[in-house]
C-alpha atoms as a PDB file:
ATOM      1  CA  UNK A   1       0.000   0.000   0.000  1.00  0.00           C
ATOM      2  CA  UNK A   2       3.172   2.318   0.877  1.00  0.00           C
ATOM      3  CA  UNK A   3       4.415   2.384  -2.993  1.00  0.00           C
ATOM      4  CA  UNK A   4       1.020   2.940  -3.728  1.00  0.00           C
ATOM      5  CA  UNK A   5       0.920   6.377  -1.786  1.00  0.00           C
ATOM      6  CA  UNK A   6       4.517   7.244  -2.999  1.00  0.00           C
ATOM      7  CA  UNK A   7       3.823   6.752  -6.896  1.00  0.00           C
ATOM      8  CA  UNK A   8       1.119   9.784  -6.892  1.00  0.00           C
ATOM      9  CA  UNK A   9       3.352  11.890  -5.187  1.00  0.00           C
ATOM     10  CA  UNK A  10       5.891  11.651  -6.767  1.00  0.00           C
ATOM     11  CA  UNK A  11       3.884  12.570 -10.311  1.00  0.00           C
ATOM     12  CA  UNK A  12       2.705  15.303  -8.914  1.00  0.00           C
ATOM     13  CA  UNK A  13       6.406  16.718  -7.846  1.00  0.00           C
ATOM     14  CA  UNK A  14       7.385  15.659 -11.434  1.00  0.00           C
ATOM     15  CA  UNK A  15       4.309  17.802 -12.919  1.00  0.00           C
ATOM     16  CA  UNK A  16       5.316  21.122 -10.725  1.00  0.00           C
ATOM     17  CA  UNK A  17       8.739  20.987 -11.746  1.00  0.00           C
ATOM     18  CA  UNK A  18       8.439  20.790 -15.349  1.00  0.00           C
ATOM     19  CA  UNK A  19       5.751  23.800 -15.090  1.00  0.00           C
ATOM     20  CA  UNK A  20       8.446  25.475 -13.349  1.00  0.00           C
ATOM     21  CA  UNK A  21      10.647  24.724 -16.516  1.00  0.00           C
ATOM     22  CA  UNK A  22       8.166  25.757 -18.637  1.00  0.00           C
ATOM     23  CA  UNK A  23       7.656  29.110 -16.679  1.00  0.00           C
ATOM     24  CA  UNK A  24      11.948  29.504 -16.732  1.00  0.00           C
ATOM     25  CA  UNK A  25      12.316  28.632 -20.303  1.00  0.00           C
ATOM     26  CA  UNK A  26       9.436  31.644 -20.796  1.00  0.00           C
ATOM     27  CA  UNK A  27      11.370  34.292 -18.084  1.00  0.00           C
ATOM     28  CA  UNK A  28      14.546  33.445 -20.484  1.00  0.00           C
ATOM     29  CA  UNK A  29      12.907  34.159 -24.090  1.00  0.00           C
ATOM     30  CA  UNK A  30      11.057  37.542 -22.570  1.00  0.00           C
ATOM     31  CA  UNK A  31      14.840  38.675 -21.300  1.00  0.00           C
ATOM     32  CA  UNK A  32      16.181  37.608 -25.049  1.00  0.00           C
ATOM     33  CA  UNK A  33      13.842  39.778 -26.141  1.00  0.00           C
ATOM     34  CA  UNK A  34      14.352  42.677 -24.461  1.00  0.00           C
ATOM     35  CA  UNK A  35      17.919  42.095 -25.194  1.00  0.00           C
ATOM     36  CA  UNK A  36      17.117  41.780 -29.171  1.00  0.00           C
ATOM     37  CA  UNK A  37      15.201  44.766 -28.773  1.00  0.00           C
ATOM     38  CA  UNK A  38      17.433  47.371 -26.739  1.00  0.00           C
ATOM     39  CA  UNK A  39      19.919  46.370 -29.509  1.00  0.00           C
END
């Protein structure tokens, strides 16, 4: 019953940080283009 408990969990903590990826990856591109732009 333990793994049982541990496998949703664990999805869920995989879920959160690939959204925080996501929300990184978009942080970077706005930055790149402010960059492209001020140049």
């Amino acid at each position: 019953d333990e793994p049982r408990i541990e496998s949703p969990r664990k999805i869920i903590i995989e879920e959160q940080v690939i959204e925080l990826c996501h929300e990184a990856l978009k942080i970077l591109f706005d930055q790149n283009k402010d960059f492209s732009n001020r140049s």
